[in-house]
C-alpha atoms as a PDB file:
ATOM      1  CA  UNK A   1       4.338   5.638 -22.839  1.00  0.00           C
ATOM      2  CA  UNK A   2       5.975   9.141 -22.381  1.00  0.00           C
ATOM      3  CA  UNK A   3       7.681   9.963 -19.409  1.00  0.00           C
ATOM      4  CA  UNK A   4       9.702  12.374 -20.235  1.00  0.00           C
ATOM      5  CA  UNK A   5       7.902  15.839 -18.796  1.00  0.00           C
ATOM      6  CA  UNK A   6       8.926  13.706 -15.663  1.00  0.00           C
ATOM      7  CA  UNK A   7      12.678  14.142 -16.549  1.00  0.00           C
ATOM      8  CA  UNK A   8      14.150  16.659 -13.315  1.00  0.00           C
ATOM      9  CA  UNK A   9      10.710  16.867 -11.487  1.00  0.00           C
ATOM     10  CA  UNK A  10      11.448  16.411  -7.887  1.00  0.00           C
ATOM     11  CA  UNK A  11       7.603  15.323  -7.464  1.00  0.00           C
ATOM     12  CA  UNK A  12       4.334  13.665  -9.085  1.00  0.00           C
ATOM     13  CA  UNK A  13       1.168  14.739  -7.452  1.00  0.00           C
ATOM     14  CA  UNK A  14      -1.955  13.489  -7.913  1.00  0.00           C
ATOM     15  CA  UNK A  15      -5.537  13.591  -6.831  1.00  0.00           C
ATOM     16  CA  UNK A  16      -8.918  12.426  -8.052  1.00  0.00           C
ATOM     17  CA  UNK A  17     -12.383  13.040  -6.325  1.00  0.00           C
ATOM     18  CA  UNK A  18     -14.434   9.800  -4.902  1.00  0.00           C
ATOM     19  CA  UNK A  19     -18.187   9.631  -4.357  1.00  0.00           C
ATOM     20  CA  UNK A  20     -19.425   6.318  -2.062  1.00  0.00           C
ATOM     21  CA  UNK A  21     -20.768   3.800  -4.568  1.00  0.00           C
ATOM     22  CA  UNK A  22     -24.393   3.932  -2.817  1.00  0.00           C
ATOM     23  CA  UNK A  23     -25.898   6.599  -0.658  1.00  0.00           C
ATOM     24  CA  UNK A  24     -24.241   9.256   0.296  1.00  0.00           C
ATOM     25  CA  UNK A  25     -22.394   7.289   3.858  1.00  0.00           C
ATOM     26  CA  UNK A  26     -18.805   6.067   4.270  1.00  0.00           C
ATOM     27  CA  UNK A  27     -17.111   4.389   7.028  1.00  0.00           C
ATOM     28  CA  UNK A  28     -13.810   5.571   7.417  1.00  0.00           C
ATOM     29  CA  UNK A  29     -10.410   3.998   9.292  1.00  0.00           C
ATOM     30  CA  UNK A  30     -10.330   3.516  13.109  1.00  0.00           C
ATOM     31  CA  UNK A  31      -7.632   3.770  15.089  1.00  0.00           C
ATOM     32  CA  UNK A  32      -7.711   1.975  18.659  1.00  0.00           C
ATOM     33  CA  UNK A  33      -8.109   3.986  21.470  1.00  0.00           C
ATOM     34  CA  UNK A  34      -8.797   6.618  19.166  1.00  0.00           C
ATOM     35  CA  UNK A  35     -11.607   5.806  16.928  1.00  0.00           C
ATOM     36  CA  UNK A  36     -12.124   7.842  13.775  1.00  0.00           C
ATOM     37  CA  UNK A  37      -9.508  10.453  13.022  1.00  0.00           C
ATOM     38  CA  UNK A  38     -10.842  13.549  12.804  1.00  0.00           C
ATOM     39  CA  UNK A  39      -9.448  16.864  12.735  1.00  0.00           C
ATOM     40  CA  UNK A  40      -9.742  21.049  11.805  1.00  0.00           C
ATOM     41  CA  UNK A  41      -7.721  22.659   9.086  1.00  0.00           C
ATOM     42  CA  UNK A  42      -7.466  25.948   8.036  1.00  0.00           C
ATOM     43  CA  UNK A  43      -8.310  26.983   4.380  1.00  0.00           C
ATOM     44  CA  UNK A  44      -6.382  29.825   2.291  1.00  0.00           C
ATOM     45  CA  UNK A  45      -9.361  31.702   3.102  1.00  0.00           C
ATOM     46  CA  UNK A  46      -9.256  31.255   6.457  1.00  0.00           C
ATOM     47  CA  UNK A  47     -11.899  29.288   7.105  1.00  0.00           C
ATOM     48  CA  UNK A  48     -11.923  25.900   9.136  1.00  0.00           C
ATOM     49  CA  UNK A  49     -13.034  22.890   7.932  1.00  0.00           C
ATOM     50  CA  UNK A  50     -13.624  19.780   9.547  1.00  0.00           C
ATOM     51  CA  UNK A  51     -11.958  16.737   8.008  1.00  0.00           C
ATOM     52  CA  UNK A  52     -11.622  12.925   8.261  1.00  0.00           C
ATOM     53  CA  UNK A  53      -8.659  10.994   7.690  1.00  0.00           C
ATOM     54  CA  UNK A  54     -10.579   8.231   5.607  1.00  0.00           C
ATOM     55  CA  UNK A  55      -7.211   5.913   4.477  1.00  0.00           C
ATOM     56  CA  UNK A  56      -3.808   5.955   6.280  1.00  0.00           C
ATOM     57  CA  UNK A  57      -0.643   6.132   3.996  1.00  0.00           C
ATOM     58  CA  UNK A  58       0.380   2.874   5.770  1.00  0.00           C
ATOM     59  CA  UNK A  59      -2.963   1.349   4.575  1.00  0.00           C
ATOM     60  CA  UNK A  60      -2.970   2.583   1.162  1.00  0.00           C
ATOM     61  CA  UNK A  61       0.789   0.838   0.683  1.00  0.00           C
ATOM     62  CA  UNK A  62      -0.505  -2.450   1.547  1.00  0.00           C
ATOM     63  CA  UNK A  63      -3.762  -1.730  -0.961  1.00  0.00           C
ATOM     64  CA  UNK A  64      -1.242  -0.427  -3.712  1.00  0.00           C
ATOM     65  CA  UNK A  65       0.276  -3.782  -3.780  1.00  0.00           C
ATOM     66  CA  UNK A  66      -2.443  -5.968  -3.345  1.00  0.00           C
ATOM     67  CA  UNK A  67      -3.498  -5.072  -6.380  1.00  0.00           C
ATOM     68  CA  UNK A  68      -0.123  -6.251  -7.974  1.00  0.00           C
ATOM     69  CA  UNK A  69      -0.621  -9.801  -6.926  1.00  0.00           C
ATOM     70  CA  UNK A  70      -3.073 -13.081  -8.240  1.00  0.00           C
ATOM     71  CA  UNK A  71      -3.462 -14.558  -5.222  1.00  0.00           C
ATOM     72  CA  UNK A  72      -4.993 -17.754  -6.787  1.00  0.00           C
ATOM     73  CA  UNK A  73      -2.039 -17.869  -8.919  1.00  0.00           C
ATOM     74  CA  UNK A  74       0.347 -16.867  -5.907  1.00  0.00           C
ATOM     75  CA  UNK A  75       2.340 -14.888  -8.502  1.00  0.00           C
ATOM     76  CA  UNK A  76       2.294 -11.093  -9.590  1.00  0.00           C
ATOM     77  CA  UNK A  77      -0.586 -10.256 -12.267  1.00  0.00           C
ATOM     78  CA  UNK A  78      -0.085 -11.170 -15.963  1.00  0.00           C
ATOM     79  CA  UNK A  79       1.367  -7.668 -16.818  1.00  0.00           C
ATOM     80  CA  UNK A  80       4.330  -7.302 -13.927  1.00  0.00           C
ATOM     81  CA  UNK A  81       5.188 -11.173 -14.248  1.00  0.00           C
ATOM     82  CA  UNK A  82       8.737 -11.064 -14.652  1.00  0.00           C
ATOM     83  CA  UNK A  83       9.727  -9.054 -11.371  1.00  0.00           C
ATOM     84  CA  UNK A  84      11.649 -10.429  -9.023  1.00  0.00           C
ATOM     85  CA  UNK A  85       9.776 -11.028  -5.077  1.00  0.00           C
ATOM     86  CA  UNK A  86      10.907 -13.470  -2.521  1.00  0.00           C
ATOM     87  CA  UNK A  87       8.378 -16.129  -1.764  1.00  0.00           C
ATOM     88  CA  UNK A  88       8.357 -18.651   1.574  1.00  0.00           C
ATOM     89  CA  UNK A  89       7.373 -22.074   2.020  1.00  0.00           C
ATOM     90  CA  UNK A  90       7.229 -23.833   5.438  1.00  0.00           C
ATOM     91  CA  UNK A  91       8.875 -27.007   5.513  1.00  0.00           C
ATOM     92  CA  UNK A  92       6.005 -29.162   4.089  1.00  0.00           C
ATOM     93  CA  UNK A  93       6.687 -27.198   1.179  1.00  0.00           C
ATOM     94  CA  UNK A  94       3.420 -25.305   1.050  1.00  0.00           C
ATOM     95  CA  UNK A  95       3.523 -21.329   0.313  1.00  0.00           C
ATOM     96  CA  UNK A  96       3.030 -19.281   3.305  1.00  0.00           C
ATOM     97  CA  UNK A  97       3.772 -15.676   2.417  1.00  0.00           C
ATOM     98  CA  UNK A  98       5.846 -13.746   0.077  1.00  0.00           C
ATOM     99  CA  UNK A  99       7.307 -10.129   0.344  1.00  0.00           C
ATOM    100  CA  UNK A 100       4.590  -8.351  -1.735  1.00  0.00           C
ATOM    101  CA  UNK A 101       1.851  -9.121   0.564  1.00  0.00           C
ATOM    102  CA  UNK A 102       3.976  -8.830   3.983  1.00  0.00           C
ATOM    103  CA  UNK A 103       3.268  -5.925   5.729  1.00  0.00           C
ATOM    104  CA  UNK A 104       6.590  -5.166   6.312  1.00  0.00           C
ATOM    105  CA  UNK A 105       8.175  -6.861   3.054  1.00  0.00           C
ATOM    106  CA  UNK A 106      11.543  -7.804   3.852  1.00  0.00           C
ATOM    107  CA  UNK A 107      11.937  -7.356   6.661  1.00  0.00           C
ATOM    108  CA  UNK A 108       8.669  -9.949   7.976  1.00  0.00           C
ATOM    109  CA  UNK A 109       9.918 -12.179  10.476  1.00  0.00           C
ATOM    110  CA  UNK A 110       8.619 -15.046   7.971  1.00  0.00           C
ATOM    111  CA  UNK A 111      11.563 -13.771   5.550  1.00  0.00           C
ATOM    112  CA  UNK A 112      14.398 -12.899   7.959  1.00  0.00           C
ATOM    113  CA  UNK A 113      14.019 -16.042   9.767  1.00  0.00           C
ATOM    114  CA  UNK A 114      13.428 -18.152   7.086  1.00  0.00           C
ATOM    115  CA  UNK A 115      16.036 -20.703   5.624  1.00  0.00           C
ATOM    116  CA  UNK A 116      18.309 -18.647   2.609  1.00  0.00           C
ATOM    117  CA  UNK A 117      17.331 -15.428   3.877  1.00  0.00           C
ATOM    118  CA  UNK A 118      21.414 -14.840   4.707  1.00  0.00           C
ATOM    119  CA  UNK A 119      22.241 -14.413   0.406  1.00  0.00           C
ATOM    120  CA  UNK A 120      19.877 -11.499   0.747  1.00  0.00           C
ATOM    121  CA  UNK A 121      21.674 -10.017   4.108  1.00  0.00           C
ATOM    122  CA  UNK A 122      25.198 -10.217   2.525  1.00  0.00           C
ATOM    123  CA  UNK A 123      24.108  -8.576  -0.771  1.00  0.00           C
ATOM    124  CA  UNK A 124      22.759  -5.662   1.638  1.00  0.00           C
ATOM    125  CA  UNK A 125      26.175  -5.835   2.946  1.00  0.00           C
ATOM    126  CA  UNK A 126      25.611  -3.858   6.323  1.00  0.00           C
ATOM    127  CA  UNK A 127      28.992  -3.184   8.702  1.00  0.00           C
ATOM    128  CA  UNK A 128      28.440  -2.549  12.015  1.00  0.00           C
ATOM    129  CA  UNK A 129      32.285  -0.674  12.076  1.00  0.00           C
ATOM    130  CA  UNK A 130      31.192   1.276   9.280  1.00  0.00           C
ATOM    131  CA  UNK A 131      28.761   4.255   8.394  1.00  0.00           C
ATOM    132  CA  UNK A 132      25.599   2.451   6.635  1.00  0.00           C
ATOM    133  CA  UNK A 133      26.015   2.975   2.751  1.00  0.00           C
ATOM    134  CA  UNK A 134      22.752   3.129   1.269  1.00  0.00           C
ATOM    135  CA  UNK A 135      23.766   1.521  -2.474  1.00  0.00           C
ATOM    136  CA  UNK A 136      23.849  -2.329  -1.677  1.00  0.00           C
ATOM    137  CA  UNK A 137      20.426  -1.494  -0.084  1.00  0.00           C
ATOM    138  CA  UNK A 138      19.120  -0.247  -2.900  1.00  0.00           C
ATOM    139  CA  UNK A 139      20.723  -2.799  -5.112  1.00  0.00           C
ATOM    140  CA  UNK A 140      19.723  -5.633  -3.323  1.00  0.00           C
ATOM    141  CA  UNK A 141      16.252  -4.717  -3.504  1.00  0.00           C
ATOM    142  CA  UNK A 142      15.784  -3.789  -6.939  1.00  0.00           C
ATOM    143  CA  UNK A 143      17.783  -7.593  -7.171  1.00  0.00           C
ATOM    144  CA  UNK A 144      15.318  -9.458  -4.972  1.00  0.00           C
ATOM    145  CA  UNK A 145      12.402  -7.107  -3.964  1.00  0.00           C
ATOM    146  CA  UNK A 146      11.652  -3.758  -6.356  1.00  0.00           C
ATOM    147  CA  UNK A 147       8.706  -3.678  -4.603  1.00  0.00           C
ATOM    148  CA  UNK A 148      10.209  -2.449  -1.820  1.00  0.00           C
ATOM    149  CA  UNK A 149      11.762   0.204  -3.518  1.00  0.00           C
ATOM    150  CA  UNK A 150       8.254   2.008  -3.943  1.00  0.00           C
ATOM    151  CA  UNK A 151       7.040   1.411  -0.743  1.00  0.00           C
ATOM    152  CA  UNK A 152       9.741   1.516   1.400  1.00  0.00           C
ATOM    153  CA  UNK A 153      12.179  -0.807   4.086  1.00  0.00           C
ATOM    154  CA  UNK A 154      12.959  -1.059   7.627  1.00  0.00           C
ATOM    155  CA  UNK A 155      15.263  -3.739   8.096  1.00  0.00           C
ATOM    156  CA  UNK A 156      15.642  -2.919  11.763  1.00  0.00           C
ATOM    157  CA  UNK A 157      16.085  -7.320  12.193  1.00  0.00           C
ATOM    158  CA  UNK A 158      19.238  -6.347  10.675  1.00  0.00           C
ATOM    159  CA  UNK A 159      20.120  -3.155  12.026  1.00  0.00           C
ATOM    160  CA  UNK A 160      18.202  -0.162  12.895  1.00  0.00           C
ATOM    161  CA  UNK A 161      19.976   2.150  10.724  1.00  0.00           C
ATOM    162  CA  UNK A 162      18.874   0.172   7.197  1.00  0.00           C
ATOM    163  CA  UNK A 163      15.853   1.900   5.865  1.00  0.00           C
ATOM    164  CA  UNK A 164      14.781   3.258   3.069  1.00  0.00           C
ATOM    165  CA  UNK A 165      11.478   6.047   2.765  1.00  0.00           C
ATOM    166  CA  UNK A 166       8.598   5.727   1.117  1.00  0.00           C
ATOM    167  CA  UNK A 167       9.070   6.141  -2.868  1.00  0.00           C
ATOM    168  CA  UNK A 168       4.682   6.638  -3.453  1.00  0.00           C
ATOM    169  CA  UNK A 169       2.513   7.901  -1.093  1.00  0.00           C
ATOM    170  CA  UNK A 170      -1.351   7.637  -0.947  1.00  0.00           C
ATOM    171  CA  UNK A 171      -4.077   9.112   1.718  1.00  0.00           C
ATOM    172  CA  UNK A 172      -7.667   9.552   1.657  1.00  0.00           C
ATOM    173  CA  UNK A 173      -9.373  12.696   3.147  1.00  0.00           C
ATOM    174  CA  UNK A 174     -12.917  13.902   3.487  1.00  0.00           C
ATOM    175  CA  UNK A 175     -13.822  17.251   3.944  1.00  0.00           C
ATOM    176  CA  UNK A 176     -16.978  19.220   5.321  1.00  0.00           C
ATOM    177  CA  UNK A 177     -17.424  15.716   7.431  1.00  0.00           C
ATOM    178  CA  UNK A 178     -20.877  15.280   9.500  1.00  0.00           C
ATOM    179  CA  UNK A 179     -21.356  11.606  11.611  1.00  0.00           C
ATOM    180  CA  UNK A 180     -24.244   9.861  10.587  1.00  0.00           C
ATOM    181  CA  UNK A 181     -24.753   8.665  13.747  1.00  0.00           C
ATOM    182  CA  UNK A 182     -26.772   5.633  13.657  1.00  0.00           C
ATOM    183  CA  UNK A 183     -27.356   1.987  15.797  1.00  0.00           C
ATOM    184  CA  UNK A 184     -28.398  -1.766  15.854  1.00  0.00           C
ATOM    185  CA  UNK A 185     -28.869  -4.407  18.255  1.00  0.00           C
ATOM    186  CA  UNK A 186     -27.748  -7.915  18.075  1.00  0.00           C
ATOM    187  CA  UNK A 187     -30.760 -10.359  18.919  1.00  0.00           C
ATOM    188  CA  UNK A 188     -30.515 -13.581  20.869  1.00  0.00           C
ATOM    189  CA  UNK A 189     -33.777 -15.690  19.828  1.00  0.00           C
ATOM    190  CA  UNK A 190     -33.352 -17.876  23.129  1.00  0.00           C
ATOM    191  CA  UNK A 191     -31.937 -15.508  26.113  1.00  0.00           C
ATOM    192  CA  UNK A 192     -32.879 -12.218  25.440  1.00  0.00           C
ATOM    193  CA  UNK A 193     -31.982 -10.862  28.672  1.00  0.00           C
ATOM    194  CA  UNK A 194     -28.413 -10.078  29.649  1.00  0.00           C
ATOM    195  CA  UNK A 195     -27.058 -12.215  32.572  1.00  0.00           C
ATOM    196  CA  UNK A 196     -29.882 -15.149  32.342  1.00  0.00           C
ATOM    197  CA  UNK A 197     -28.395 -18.213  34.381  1.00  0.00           C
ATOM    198  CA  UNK A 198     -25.244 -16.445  34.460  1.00  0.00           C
ATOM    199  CA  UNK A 199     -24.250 -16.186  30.566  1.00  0.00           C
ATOM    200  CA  UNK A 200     -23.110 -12.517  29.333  1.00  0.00           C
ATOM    201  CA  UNK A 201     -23.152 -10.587  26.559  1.00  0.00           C
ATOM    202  CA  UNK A 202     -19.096 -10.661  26.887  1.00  0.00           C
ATOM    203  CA  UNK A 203     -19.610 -14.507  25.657  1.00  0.00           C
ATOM    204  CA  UNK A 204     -22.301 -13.567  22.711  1.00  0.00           C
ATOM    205  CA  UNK A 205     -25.563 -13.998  25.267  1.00  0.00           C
ATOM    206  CA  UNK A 206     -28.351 -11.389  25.396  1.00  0.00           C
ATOM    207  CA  UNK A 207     -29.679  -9.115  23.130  1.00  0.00           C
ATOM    208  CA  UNK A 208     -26.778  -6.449  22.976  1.00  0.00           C
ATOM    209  CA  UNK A 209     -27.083  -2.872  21.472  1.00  0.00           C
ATOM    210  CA  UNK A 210     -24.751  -1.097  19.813  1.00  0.00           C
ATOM    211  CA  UNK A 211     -24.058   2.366  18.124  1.00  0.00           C
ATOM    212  CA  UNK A 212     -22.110   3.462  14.811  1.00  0.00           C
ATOM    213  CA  UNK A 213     -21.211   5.877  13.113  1.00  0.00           C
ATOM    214  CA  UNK A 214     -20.641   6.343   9.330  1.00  0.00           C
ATOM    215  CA  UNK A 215     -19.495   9.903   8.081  1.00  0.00           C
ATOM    216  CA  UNK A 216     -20.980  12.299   4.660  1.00  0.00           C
ATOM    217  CA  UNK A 217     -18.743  14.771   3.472  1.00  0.00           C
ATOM    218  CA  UNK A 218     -16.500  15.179   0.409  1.00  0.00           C
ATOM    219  CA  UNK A 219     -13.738  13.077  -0.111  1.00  0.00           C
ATOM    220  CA  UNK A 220     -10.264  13.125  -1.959  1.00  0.00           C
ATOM    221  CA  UNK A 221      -7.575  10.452  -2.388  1.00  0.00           C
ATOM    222  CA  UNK A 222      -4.014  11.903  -3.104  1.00  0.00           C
ATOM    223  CA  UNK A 223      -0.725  10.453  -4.564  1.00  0.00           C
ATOM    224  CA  UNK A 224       2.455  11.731  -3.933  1.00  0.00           C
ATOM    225  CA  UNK A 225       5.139   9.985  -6.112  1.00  0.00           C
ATOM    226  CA  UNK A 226       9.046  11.033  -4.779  1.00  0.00           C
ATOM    227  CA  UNK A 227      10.794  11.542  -8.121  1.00  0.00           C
ATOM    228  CA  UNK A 228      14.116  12.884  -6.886  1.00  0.00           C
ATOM    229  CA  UNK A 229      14.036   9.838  -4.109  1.00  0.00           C
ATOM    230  CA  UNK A 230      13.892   7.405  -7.465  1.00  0.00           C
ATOM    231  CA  UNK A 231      16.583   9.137  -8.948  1.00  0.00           C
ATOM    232  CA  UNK A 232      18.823   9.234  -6.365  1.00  0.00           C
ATOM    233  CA  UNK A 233      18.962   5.520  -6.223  1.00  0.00           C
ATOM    234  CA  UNK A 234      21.819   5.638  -9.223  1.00  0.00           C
ATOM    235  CA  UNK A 235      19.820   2.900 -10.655  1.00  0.00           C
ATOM    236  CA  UNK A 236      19.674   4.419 -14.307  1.00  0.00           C
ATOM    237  CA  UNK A 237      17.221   5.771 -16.334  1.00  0.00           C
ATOM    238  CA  UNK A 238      15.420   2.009 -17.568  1.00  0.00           C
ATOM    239  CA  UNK A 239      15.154   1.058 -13.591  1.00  0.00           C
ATOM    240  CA  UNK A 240      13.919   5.006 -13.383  1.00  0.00           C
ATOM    241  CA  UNK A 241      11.456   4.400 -16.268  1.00  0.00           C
ATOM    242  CA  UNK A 242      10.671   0.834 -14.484  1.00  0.00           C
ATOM    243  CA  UNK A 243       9.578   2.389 -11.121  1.00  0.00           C
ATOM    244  CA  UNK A 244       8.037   5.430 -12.509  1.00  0.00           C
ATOM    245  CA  UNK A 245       5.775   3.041 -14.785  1.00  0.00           C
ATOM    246  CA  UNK A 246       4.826   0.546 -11.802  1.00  0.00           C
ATOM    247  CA  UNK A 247       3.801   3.527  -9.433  1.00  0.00           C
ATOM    248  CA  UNK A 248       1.401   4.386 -12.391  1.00  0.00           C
ATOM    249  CA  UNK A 249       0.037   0.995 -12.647  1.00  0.00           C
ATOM    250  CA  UNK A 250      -0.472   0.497  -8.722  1.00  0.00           C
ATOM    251  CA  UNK A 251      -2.505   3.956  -8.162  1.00  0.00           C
ATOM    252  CA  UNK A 252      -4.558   3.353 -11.420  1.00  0.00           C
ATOM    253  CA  UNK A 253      -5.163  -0.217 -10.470  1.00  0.00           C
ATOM    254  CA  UNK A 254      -6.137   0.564  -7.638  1.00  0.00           C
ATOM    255  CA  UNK A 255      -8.837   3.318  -8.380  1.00  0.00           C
ATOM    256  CA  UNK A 256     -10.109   0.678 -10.905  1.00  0.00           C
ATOM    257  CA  UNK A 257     -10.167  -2.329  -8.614  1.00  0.00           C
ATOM    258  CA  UNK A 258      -9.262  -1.226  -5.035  1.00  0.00           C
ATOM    259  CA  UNK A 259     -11.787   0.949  -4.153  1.00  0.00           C
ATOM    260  CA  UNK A 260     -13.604  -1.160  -1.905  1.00  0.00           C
ATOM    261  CA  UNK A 261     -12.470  -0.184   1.276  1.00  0.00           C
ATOM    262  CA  UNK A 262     -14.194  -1.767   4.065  1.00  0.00           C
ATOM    263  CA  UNK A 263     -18.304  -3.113   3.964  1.00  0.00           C
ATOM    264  CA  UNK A 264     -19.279   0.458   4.766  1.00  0.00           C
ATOM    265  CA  UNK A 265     -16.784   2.194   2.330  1.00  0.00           C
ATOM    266  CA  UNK A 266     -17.211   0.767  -1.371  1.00  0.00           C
ATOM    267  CA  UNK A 267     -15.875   4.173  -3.645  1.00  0.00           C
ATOM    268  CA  UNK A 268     -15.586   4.832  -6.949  1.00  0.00           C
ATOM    269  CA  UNK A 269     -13.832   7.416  -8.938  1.00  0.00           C
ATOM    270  CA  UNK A 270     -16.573   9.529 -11.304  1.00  0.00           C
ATOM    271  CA  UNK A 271     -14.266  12.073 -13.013  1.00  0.00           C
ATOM    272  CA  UNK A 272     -10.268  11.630 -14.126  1.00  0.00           C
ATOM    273  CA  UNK A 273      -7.529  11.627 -11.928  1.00  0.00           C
ATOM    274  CA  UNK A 274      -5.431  15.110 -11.642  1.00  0.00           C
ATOM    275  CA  UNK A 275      -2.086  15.864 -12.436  1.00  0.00           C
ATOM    276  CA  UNK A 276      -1.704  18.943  -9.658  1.00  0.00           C
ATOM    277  CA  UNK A 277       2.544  18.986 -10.472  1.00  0.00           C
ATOM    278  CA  UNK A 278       3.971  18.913 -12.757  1.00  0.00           C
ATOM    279  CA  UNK A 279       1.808  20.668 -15.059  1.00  0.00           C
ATOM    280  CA  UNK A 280       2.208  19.280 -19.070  1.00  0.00           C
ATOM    281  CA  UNK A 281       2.689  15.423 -17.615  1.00  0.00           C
ATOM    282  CA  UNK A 282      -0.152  13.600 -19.206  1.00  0.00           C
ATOM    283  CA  UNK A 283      -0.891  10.695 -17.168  1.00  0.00           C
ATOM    284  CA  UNK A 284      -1.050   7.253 -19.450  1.00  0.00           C
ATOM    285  CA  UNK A 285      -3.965   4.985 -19.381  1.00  0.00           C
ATOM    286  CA  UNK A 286      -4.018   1.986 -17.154  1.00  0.00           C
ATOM    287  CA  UNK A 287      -3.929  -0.031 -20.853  1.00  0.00           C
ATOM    288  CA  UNK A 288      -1.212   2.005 -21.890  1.00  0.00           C
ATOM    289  CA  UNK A 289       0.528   1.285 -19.154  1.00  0.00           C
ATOM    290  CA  UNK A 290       0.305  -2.181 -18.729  1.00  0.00           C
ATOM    291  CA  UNK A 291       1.270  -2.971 -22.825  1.00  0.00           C
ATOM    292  CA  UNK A 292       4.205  -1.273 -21.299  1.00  0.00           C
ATOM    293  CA  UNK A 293       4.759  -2.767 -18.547  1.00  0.00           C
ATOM    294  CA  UNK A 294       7.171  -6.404 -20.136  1.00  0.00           C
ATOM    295  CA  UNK A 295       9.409  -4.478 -22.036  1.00  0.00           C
ATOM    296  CA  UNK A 296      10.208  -2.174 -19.268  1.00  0.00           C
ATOM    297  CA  UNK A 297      10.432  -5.135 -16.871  1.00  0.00           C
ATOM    298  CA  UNK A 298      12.908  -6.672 -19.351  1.00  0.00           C
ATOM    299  CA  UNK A 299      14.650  -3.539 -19.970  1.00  0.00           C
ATOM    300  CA  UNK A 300      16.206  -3.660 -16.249  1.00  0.00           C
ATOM    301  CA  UNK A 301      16.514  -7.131 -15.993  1.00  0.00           C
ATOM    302  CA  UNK A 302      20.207  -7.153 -15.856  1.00  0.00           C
ATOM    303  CA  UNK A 303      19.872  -5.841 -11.953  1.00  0.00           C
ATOM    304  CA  UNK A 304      17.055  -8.580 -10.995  1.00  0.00           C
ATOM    305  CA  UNK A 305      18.196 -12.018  -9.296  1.00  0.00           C
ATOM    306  CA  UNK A 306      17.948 -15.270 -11.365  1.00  0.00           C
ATOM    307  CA  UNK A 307      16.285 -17.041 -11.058  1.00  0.00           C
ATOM    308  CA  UNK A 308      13.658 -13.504 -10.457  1.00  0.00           C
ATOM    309  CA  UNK A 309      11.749 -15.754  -7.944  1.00  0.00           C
ATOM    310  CA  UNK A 310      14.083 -16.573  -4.310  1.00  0.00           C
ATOM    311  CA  UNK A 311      12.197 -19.177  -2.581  1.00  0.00           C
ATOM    312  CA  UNK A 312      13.217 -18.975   0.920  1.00  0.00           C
ATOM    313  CA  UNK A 313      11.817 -22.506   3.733  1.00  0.00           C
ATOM    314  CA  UNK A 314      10.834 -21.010   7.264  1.00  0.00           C
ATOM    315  CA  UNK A 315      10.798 -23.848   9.673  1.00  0.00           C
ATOM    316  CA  UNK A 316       9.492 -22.806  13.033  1.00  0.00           C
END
């Protein structure tokens, strides 16, 4: 795997094109109070378009790393076993959640207030008297949590100044958007009627109709991979070559496996994802990449915790 047109590039960019996997409708993310997120943008020619906000960034990192882990294994997938993550138990001794899956990795209130979390707080080495220096940050999580690295930290338990950005960036946008406005109505075989002998349709009584709408348009899912973010961690170029290579593995992963958004939203990719900057960077295949994957894992082992997996008890 050659990575070296990446060598200086303050960015990857990438974008592919995605067609629903039947029909031509999508359902796209909701936001309470605010339903789908729609908007108008203004082309290079001027003209306005009207466009959807089909996946969040937030929601694309917690997709990017689902794909990482076997969750009937609890453990990563065969080719990124070998990376450190910090699992939980309760106190039966049971798994309950680890930092890959946690919405907020480290910084879950299952790992910060879980029995041994304190080794990882003194390798961050925050001072309250002190500026906050960024390197034990960024060495304690390549140490217990590289995942974290990618997708970013806010370790405001600690302190509100330790966080660390986003390293990869994904969104999903549809363009030219019309609703396909369409509607149902949930049957009750016994009490049709709303309010018979004083049941509602708030408790599930009644026939009750309802209206939806699913969206057409043309739709885009972009990648934005921070470059001069991963090389300002100091890390070295095999931890470089390490987070570069798992970024690749995530977003093709996921265009492979993760495409299945919501019941109403099953994608698929038809053509090849684009390298929009930098141009001459020809992106490996997802095989390719994952025969990679070990020896790059072993290559910056000498920065990963040992044993790789911290098992931390939360007892409440």
């Amino acid at each position: 795997m050659n990575l070296d047109a990446l060598k200086d590039q303050p960015r990857l960019l990438l974008k592919a094109s995605l067609l629903p996997l039947q029909g031509t409708r999508f359902q796209p993310t909701g936001f309470p109070d605010l339903g789908s997120a729609t908007y108008d943008a203004v082309d290079n020619e001027g003209k306005t378009r009207k466009m959807l906000l089909v996946e969040s960034a937030q929601s694309m990192a917690n997709r990017l790393e689902a794909v990482c882990w076997d969750t009937v294994a609890n453990d990563w997938v065969a080719p990124l076993k070998g990376l450190p993550v910090v699992k939980v138990k309760d106190k039966a001794g049971q798994a309950l959640t680890n930092s890959v899956l946690e919405a907020h990795r480290l910084n879950s209130p299952y790992i910060t207030n879980a029995k041994g979390f304190d080794a990882i707080k003194s390798a961050i080495a925050y001072d309250d008297k002190r500026s906050f220096n960024r390197e034990p940050l960024v060495r304690a999580l390549l140490k217990y949590d590289p995942n974290s690295l990618l997708h970013g930290i806010f370790l405001e338990k600690i302190a509100g100044v330790i966080r660390l950005p986003r390293v990869i960036t994904g969104f999903i946008e549809a363009e030219d958007v019309v609703i396909a406005a369409s509607g149902g109505v949930k049957n009750d075989r016994v009490r049709a009627a709303k309010g018979d002998e004083g049941k509602t349709a708030k408790e599930g009584f009644g026939n009750v109709p309802f209206h939806r709408e699913e969206f057409t348009g043309s739709i885009t899912v972009y990648f934005n991979l921070d470059l001069a973010l991963i090389s300002g961690f100091g890390l070295g170029d095999d931890v470089t070559n390490l987070l570069i290579a798992l970024s690749l593995f995530k977003i093709q992963r996921f265009l492979r496996d993760g495409l299945r958004l919501r019941t109403s939203c099953d994608l698929e990719m038809p053509g090849e994802l684009v390298v929009q900057r930098p141009s001459g960077f020809i992106i490996p295949t997802l095989v390719e990449t994952e025969t990679a994957m070990p020896q790059l894992i072993q290559n910056a082992a000498k920065g990963f915790a040992n044993p790789r997996t911290t098992e931390l008890i939360f007892e409440e």
